[in-house]
Structures are given as C-alpha cells and as structure tokens.
C-alpha atoms as a PDB file:
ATOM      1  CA  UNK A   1      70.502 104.022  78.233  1.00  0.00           C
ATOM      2  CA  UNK A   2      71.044 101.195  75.713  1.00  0.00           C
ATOM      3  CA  UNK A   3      74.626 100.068  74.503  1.00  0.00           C
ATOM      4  CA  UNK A   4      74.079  98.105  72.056  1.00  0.00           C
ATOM      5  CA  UNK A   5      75.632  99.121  68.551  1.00  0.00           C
ATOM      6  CA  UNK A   6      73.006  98.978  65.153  1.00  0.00           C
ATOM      7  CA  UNK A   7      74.412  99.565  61.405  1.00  0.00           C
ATOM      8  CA  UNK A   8      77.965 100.646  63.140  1.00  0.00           C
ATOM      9  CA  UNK A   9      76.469 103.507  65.115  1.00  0.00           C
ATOM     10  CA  UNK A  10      76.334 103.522  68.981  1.00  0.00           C
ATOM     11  CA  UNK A  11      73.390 104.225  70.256  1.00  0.00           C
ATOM     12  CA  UNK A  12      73.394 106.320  73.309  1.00  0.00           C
ATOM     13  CA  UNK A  13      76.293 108.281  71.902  1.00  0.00           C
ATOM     14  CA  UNK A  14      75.570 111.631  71.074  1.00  0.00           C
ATOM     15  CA  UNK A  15      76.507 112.418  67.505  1.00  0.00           C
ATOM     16  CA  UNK A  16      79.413 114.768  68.527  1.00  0.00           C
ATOM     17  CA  UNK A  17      80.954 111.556  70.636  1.00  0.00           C
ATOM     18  CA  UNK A  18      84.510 111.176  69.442  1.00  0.00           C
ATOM     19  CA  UNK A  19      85.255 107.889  68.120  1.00  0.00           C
ATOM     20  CA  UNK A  20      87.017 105.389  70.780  1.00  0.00           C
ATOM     21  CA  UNK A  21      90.925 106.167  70.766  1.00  0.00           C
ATOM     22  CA  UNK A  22      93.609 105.170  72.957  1.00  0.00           C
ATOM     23  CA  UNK A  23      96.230 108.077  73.274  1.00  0.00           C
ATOM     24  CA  UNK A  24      99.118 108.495  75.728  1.00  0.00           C
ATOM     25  CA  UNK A  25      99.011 111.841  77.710  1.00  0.00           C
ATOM     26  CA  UNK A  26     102.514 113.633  78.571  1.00  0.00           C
ATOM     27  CA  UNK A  27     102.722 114.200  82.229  1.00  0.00           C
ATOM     28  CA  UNK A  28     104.961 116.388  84.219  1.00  0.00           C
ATOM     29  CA  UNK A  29     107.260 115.650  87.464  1.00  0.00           C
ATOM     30  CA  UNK A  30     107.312 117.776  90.333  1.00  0.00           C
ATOM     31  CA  UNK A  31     108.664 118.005  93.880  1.00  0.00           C
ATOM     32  CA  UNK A  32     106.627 119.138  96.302  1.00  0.00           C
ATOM     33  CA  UNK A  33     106.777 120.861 100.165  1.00  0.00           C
ATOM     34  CA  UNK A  34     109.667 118.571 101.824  1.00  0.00           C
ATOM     35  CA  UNK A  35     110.562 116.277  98.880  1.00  0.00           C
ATOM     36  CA  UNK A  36     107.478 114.371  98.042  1.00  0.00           C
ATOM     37  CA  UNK A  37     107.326 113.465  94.328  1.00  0.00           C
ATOM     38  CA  UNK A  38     104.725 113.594  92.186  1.00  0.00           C
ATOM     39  CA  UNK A  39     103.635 113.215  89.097  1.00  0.00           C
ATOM     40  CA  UNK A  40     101.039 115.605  87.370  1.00  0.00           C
ATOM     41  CA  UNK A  41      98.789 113.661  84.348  1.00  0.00           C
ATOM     42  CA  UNK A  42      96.166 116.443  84.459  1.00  0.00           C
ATOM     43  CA  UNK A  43      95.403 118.982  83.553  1.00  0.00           C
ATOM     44  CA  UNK A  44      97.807 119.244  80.163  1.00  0.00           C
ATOM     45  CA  UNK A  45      98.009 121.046  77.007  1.00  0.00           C
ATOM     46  CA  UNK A  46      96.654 118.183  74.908  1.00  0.00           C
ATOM     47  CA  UNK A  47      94.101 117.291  77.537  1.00  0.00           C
ATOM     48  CA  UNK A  48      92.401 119.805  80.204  1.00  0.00           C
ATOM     49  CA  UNK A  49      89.613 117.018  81.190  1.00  0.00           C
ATOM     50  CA  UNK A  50      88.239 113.320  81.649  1.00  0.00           C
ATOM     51  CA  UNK A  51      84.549 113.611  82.171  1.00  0.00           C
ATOM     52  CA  UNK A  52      84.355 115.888  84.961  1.00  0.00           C
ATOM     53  CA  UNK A  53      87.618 114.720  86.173  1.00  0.00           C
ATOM     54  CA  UNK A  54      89.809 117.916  85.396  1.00  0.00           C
ATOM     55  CA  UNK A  55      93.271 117.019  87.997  1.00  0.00           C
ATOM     56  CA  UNK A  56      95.202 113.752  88.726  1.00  0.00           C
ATOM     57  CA  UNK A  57      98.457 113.728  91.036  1.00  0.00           C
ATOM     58  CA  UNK A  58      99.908 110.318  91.101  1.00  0.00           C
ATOM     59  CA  UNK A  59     102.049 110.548  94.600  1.00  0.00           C
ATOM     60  CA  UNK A  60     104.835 108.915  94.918  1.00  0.00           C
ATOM     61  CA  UNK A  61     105.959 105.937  95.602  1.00  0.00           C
ATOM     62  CA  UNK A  62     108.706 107.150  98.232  1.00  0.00           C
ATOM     63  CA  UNK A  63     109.764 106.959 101.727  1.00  0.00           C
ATOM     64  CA  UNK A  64     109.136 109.389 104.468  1.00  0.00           C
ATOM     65  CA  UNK A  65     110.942 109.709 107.606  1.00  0.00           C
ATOM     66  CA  UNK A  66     109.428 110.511 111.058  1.00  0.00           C
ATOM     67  CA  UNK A  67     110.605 114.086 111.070  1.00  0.00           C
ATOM     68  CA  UNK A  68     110.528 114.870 107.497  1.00  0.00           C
ATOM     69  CA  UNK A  69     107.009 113.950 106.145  1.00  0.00           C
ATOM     70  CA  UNK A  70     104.245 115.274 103.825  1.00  0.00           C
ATOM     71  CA  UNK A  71     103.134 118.708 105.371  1.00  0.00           C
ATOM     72  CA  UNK A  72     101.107 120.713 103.065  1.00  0.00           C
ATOM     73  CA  UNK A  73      99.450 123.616 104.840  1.00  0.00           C
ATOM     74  CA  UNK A  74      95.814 124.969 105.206  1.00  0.00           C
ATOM     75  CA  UNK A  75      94.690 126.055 101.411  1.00  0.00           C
ATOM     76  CA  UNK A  76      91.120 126.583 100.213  1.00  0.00           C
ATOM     77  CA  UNK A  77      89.210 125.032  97.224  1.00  0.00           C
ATOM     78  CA  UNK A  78      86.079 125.866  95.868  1.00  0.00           C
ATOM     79  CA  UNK A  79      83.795 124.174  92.701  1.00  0.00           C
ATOM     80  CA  UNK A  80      85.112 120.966  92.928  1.00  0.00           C
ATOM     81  CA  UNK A  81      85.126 117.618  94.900  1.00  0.00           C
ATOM     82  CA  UNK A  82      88.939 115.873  96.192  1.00  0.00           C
ATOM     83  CA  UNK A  83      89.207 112.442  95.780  1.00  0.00           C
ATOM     84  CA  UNK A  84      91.895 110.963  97.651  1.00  0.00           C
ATOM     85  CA  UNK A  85      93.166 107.224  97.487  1.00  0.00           C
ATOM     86  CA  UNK A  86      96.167 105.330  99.013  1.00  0.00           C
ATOM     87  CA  UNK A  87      98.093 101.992  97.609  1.00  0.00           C
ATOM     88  CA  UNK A  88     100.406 102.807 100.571  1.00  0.00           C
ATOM     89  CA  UNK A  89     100.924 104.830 103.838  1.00  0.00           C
ATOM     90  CA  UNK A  90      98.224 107.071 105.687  1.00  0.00           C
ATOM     91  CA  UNK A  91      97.441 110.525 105.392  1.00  0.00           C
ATOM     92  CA  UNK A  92      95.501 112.857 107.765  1.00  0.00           C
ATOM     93  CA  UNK A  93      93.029 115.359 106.927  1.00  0.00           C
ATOM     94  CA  UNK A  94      92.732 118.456 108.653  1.00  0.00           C
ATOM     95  CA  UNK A  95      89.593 120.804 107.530  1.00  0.00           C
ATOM     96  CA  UNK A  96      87.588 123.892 108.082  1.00  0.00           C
ATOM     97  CA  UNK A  97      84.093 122.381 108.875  1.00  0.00           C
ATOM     98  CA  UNK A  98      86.234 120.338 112.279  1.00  0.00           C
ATOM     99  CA  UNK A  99      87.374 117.030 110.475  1.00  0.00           C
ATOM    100  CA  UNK A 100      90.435 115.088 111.572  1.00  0.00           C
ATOM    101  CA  UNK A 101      90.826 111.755 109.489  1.00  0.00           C
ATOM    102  CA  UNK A 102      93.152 109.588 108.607  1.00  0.00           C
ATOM    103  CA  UNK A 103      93.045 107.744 105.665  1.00  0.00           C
ATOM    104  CA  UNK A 104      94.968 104.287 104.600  1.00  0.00           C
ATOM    105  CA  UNK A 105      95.112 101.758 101.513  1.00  0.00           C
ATOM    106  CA  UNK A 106      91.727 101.180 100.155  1.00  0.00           C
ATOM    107  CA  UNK A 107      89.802 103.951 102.140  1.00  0.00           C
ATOM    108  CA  UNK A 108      88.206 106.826 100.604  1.00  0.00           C
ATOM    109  CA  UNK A 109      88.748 110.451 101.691  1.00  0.00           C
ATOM    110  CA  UNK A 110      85.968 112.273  99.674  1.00  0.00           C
ATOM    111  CA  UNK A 111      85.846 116.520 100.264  1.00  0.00           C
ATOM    112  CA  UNK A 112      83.141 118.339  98.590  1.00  0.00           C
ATOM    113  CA  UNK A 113      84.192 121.970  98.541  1.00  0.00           C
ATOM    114  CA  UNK A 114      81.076 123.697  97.079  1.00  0.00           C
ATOM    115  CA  UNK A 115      81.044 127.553  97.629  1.00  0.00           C
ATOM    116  CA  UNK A 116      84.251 127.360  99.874  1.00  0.00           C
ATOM    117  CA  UNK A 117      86.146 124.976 101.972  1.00  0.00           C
ATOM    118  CA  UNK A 118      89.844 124.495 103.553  1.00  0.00           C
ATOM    119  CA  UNK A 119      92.185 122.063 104.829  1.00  0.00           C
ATOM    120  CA  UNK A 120      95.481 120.829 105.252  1.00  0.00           C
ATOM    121  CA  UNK A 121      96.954 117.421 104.972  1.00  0.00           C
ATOM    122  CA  UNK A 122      99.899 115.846 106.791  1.00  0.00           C
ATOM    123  CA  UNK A 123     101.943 112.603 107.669  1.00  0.00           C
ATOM    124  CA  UNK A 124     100.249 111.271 110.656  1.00  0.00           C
ATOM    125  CA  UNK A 125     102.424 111.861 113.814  1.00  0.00           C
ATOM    126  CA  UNK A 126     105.541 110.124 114.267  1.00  0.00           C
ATOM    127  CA  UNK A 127     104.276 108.313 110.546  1.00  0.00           C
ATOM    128  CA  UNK A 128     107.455 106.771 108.692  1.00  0.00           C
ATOM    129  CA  UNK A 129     107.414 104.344 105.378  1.00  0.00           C
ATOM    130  CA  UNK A 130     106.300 103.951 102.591  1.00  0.00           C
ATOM    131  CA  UNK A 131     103.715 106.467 100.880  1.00  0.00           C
ATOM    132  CA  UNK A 132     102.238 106.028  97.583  1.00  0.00           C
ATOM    133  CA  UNK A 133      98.845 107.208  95.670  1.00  0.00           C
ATOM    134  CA  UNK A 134      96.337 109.269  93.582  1.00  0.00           C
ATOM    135  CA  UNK A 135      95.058 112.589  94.193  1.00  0.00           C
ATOM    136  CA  UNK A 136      92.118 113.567  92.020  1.00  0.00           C
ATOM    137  CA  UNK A 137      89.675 116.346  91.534  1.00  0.00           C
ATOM    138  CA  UNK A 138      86.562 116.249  89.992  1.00  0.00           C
ATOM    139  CA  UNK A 139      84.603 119.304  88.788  1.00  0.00           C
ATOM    140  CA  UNK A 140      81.161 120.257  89.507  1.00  0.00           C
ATOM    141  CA  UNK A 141      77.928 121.182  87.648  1.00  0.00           C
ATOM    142  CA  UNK A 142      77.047 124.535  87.604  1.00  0.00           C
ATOM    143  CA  UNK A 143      73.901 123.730  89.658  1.00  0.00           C
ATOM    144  CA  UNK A 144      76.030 122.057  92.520  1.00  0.00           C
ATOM    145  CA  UNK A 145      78.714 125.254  92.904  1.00  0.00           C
ATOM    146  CA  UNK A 146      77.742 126.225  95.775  1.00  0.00           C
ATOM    147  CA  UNK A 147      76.535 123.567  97.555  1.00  0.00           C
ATOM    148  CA  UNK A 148      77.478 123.435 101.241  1.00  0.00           C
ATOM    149  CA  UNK A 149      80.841 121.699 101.250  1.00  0.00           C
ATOM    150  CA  UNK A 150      81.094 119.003 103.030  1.00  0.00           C
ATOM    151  CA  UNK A 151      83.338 115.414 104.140  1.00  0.00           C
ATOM    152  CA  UNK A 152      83.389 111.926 103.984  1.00  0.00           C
ATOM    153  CA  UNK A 153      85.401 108.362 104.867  1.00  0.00           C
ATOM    154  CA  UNK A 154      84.438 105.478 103.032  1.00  0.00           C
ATOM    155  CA  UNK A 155      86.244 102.334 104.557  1.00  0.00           C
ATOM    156  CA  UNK A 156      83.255  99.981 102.963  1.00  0.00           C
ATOM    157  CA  UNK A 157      83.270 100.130  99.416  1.00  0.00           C
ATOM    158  CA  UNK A 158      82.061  97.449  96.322  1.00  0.00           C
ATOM    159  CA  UNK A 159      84.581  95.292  95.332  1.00  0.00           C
ATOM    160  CA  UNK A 160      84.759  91.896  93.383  1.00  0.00           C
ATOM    161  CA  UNK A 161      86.698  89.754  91.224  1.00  0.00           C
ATOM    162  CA  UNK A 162      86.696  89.675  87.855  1.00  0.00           C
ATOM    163  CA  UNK A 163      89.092  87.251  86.161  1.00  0.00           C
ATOM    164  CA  UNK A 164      92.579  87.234  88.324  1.00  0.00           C
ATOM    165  CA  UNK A 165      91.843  90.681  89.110  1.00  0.00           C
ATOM    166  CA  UNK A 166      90.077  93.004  91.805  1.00  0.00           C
ATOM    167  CA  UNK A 167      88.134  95.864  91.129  1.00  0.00           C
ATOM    168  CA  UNK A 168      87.145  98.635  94.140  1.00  0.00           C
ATOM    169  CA  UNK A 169      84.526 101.090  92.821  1.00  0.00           C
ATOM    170  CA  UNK A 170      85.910 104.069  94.617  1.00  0.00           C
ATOM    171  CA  UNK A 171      83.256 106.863  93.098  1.00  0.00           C
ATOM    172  CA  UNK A 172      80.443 106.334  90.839  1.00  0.00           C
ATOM    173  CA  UNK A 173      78.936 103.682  89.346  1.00  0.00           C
ATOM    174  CA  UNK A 174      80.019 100.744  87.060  1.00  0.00           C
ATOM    175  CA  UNK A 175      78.537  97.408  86.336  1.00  0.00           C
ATOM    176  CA  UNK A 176      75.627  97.676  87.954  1.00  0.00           C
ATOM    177  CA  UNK A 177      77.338  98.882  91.546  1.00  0.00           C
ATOM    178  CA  UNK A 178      77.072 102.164  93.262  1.00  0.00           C
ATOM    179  CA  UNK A 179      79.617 103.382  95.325  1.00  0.00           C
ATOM    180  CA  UNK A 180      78.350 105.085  98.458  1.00  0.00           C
ATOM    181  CA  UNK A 181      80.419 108.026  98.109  1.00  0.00           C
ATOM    182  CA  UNK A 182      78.078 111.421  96.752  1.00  0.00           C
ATOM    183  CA  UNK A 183      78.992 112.552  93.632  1.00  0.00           C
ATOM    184  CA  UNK A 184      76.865 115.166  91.884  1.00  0.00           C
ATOM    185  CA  UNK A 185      77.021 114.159  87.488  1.00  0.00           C
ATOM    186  CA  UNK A 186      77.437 110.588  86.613  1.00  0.00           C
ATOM    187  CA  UNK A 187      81.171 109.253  86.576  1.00  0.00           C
ATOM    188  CA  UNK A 188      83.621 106.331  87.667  1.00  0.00           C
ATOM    189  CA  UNK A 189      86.188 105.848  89.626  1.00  0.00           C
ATOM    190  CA  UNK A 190      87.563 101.849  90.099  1.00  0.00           C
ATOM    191  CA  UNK A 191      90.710 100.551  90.902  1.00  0.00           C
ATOM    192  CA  UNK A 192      91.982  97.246  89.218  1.00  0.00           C
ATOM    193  CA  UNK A 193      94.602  95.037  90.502  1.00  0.00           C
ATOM    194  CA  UNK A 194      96.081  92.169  88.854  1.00  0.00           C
ATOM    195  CA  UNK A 195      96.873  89.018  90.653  1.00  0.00           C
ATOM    196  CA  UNK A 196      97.836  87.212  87.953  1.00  0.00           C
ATOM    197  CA  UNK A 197      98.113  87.950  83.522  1.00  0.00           C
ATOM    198  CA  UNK A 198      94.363  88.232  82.851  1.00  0.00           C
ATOM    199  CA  UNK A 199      91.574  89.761  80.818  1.00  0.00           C
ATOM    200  CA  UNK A 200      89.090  91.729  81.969  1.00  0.00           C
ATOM    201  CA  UNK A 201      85.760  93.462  80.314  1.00  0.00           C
ATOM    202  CA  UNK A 202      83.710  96.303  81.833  1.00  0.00           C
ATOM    203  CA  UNK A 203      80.290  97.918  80.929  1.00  0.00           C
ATOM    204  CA  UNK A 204      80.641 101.446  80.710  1.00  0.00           C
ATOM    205  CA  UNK A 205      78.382 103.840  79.190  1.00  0.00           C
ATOM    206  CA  UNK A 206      78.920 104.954  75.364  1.00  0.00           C
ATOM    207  CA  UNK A 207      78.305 109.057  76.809  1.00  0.00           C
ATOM    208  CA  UNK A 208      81.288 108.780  78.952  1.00  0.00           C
ATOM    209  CA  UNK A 209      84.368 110.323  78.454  1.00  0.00           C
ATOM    210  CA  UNK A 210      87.278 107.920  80.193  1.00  0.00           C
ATOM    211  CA  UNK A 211      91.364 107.399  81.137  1.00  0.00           C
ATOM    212  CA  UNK A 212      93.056 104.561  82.286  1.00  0.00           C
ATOM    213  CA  UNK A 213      96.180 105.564  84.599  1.00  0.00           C
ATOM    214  CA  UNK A 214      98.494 102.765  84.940  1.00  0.00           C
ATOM    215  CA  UNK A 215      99.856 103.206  88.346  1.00  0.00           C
ATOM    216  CA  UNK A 216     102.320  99.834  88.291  1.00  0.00           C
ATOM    217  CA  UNK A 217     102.692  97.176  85.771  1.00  0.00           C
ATOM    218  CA  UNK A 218     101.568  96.857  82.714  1.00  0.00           C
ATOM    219  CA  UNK A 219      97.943  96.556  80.085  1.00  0.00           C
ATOM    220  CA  UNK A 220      96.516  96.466  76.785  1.00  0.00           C
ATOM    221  CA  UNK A 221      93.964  97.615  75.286  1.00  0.00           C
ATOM    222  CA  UNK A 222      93.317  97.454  71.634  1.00  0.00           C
ATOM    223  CA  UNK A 223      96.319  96.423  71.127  1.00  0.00           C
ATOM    224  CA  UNK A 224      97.699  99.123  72.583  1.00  0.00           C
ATOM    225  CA  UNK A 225     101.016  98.995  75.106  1.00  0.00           C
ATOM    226  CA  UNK A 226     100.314 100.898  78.225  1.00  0.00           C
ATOM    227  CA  UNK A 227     103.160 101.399  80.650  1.00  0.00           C
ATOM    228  CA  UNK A 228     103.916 102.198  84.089  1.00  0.00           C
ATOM    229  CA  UNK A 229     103.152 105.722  85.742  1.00  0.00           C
ATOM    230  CA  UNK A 230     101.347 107.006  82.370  1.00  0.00           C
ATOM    231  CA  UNK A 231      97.718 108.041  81.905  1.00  0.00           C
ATOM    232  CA  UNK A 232      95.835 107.590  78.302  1.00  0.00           C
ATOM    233  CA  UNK A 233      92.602 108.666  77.066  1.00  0.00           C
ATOM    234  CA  UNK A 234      90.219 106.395  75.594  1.00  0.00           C
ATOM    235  CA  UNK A 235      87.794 109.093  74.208  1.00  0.00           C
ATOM    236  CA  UNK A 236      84.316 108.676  74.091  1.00  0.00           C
ATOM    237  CA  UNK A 237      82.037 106.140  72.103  1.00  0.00           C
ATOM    238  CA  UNK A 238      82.632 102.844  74.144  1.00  0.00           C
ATOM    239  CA  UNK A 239      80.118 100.134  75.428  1.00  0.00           C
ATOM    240  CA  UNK A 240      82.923  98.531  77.296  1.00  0.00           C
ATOM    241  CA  UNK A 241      86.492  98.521  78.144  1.00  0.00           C
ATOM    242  CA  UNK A 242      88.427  95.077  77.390  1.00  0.00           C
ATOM    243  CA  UNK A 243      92.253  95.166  79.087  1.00  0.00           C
ATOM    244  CA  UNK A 244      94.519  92.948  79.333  1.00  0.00           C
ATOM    245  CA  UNK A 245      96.515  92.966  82.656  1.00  0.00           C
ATOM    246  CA  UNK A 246      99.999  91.181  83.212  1.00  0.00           C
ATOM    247  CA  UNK A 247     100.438  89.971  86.776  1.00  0.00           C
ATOM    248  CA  UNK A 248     101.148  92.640  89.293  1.00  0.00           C
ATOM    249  CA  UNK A 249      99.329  95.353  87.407  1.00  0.00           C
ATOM    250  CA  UNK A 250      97.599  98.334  88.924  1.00  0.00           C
ATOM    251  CA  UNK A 251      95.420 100.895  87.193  1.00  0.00           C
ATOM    252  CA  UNK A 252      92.919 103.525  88.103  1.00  0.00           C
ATOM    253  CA  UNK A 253      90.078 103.709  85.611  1.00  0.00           C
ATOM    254  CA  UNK A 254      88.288 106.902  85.277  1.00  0.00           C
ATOM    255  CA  UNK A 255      85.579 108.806  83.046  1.00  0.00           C
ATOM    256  CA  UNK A 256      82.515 110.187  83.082  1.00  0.00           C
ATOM    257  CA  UNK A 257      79.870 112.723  80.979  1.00  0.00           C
ATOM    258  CA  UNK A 258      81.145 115.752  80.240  1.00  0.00           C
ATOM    259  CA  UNK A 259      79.977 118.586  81.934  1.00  0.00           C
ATOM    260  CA  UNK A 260      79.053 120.984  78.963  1.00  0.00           C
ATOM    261  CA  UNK A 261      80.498 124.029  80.334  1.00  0.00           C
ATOM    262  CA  UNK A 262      83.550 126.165  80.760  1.00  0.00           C
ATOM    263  CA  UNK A 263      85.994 124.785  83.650  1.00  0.00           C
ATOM    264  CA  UNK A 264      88.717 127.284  84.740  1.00  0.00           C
ATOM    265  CA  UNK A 265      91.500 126.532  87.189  1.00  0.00           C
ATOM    266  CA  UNK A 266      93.768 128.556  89.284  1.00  0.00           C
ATOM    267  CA  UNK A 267      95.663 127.107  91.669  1.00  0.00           C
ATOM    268  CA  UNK A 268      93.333 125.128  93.658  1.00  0.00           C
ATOM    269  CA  UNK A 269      90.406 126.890  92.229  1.00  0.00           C
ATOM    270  CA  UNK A 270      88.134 125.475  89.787  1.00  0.00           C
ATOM    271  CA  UNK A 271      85.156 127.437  88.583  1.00  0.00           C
ATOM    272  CA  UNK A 272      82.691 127.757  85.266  1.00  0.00           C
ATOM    273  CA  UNK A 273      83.783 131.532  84.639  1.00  0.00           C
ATOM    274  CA  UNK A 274      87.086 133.794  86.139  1.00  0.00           C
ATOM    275  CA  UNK A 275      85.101 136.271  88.127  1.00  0.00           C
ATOM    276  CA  UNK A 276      83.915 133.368  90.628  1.00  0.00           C
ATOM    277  CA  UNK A 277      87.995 132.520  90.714  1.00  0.00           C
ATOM    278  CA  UNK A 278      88.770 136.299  91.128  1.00  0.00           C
ATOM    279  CA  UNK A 279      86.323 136.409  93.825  1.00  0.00           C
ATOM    280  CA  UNK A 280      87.569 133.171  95.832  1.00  0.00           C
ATOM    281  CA  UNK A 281      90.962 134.620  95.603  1.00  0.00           C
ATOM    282  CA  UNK A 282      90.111 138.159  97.021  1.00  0.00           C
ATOM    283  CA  UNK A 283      88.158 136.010  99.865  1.00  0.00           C
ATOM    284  CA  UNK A 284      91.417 134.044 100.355  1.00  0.00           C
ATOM    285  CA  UNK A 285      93.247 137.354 101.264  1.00  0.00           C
ATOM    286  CA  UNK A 286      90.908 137.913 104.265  1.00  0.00           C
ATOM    287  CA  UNK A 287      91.273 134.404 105.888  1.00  0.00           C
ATOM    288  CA  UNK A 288      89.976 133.262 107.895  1.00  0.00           C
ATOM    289  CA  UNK A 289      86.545 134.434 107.429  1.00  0.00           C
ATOM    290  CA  UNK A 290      83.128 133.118 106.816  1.00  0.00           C
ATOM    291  CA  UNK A 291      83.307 131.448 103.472  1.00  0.00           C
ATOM    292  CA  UNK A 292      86.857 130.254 104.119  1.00  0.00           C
ATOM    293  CA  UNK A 293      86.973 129.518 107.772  1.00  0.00           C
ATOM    294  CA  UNK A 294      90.432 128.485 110.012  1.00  0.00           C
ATOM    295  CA  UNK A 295      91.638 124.818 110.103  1.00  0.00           C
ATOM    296  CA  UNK A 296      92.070 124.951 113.700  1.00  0.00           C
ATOM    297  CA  UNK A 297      93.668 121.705 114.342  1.00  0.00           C
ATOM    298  CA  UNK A 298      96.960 122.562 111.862  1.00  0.00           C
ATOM    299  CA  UNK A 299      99.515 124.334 113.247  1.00  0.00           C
ATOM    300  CA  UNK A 300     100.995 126.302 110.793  1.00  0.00           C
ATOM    301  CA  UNK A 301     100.472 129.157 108.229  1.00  0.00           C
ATOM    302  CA  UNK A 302      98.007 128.733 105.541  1.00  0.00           C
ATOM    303  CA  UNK A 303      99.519 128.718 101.914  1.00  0.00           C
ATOM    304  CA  UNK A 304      99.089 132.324  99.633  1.00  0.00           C
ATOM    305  CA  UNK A 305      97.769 132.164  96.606  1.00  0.00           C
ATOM    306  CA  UNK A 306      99.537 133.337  93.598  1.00  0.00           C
ATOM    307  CA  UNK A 307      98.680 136.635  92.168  1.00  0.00           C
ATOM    308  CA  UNK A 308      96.253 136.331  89.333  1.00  0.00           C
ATOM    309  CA  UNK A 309      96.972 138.999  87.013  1.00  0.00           C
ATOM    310  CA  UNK A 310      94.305 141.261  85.649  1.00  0.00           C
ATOM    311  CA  UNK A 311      95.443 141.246  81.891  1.00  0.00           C
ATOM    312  CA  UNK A 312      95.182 137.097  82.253  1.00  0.00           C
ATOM    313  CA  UNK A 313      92.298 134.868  80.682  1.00  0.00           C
ATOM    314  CA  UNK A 314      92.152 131.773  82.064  1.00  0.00           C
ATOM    315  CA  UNK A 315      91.151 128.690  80.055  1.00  0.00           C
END
C-alpha cells in the first residue's frame, strides 16, 4: 500500500478515514480481587475501539506481598485474543488447553480464545514486589471466531533503537518487522522507551486506526501534551507517527484496520452479534464442559458471570 500524500489526499486511506486527531480518552480506576489497581482506558463512552483493539487495563504499578497477591480465578473468553505485557513483576498463566507459564518484563503471553477458552492468572508462588503492566484484548474477524483457541510465550521479539529510544514490536507489524506472535487482521503493538529527551518517527499505514498510552513520563505529538497513565487516539489518516519523548518515558503504541463489523462485549465476552454472547454465557453455566473445559492446575472456584438480562441490547 503506498503512503505517500498527492494534492493533500492520502492515498491508501479510504475516503471515510477520519482526518489525523490527537484526543485524550477519560479512563476509569478500579480495584480489583485483593487490592490490585487498575486503570481501565478501554472500552469508553467516547471510544469503544482502536483497530481491533477493543480493551486496555493498565495494571498497576503497586506492591504485592507473599500472601496477598494477584489471584483472579478460572473465567472463560471467547472471540478475542489476550495480550499480556509486563514493565514489572511476573505473572502465571493457568489455562484450559494444560498451560502453566509464567511471564516477566518484556515477554509476551499471547491467548487466542476462538470458539471458547479458560484460564486463571495468579502471583507466582511465594512472588512479592513490584507488579506493573498492560492487559489488552484484541477482537477477531468474523472468519477467525471460532478458530481453535490456542497459547503462546514469546521471550524473542524485534527490537531496535531508534533515536535515544527502544522500540519492542510486541504484536504485528511496523517498519518493516514482524513480530512472531499470530495475529489474525493487520495491527501493532510496540513498546517505546525513552533513555534520554528524543524524537522519534514511525511508518505506519494511512488505513490504521491507532492510540498511544503513555504508561510513565511524558510525549508530544503535534504539539500536543500527553501525560502520564492516559491513553489518546490519533484517528486514522497517518503515514507516520512523529513523538517527542522526554527522558524516562514509556508508551505503548497501538492501532490497526478496523474490523468492519459489530463488536459486542459482556464481561469477558466479545462477539460480532448477542446471541453468540447469550450462548457462551448459557455454556458458562454448565462448566466445565467441552467448549469451556476445567483449568485443572488452579485451585479455586471459577468466577460467575453476571446475569445478562433479556430486555438488554448490547452495543
């Protein structure tokens, strides 16, 4: 696809791209299980999707004790992929199809749940410190639904410098490198930290749809402020992205082509139309069972969905 802009049109934009913007999302602060904080930047009134990126938890940064840590119990997903990525701590990964992993700082945890998958995820035994990161989900086509779900640890991914900065390409693709994690519509993923005040520019294609979540520090980008523990939407209609990083800066940018149909979530459900969410909850009910079978390894209850009333339309 060419980038290159002709009588002040992008080509490669489709002519319902919106126009590049830069436009702070609100975000909401939870709690969660034992007293792990988070903060929620999607999905939001003002802005239900990235791409096919439709859920961001930014986790932390707190401390965990030994005998207090994160312990969130066995829970299924369907119609989406979890994207799971430290700055500190470990985490371990409990799921239906036998996996035990732990993950750490610059490893990828990738779960493709397809027609049905369930896990749990935990401090790893006697685990005490620090624990800070970003939990994201990522929709899929309609054509990739029900694909077998599956799992995947990526300890080896592309990373460079650019400028006073390093860039991990945790999913998808940008300037010219491919991250080895399988992803099913095109999208990015990269993580950029600052070593030093710097500039930075990145190719990115003028279809995609993208975010930038500052996770410390500080950037610019048009001009625009962006500060600590927010996410903002860029739009659509960019070659590149130009930012300018102060020293000790950490973002997470993210984007990718829309999918170009309905995305519904409930609870951790996410599915093109409400009778495949209905269904997955009525299958929920009966676990364990063959779409949603037992995390053995987790000792503990699984987690109940909330009821989905009949009168409600999701959106």
């Amino acid at each position: 696809m060419s980038n290159v802009t002709t009588g002040g049109e992008l080509i490669g934009c489709p002519q319902n791209c919106e126009r590049p913007t830069v436009r702070a999302l609100p975000s909401q602060s939870k709690i969660l299980g034992s007293g792990l904080p988070i903060v929620r930047h999607l999905p939001v009134r003002e802005q239900r999707r990235i791409g096919p990126w439709c859920f961001l938890d930014h986790i932390g940064p707190t401390n965990l004790e030994a005998d207090n840590g994160v312990d969130v119990g066995t829970h299924p997903h369907i119609g989406l992929q979890t994207v799971t990525w430290l700055f500190e701590g470990a985490l371990l990964h409990k799921d239906s199809l036998g996996y035990e992993q732990v993950i750490r700082p610059g490893q990828l945890n990738l779960m493709t749940a397809g027609r049905g998958i369930c896990h749990s995820e935990e401090s790893p035994p006697g685990f005490s410190g620090p624990i800070h990161g970003l939990q994201f989900w990522i929709a899929l086509p309609e054509s990739d639904e029900d694909t077998d779900p599956a799992f995947s640890h990526h300890t080896d991914l592309p990373q460079w410098r650019l400028g006073d900065a390093t860039v991990t390409l945790v999913v998808g693709e940008l300037d010219g490198r491919r991250s080895p994690a399988r992803v099913f519509s095109p999208l990015v993923g990269a993580h950029i930290r600052a070593d030093g005040d710097t500039t930075l520019s990145l190719p990115v294609p003028a279809v995609f749809e993208l975010g930038v979540c500052v996770n410390q520090g500080h950037a610019r980008l048009e001009g625009t402020a962006m500060d600590s523990g927010s996410l903002y939407y860029l739009g659509q209609g960019r070659y590149q992205v130009t930012l300018e990083l102060d020293d000790g800066a950490d973002i997470m940018l993210l984007g990718g082509e829309p999918l170009g149909q309905p995305v519904l979530l409930w609870w951790n459900f996410v599915g093109r139309d409400q009778a495949r969410i209905e269904a997955a909850i009525s299958d929920w009910q009966s676990y364990p069972n063959d779409r949603f079978g037992a995390v053995e390894a987790y000792d503990g209850p699984p987690l109940q969905a909330p009821p989905l009333d009949p009168g409600i339309k999701l959106k």
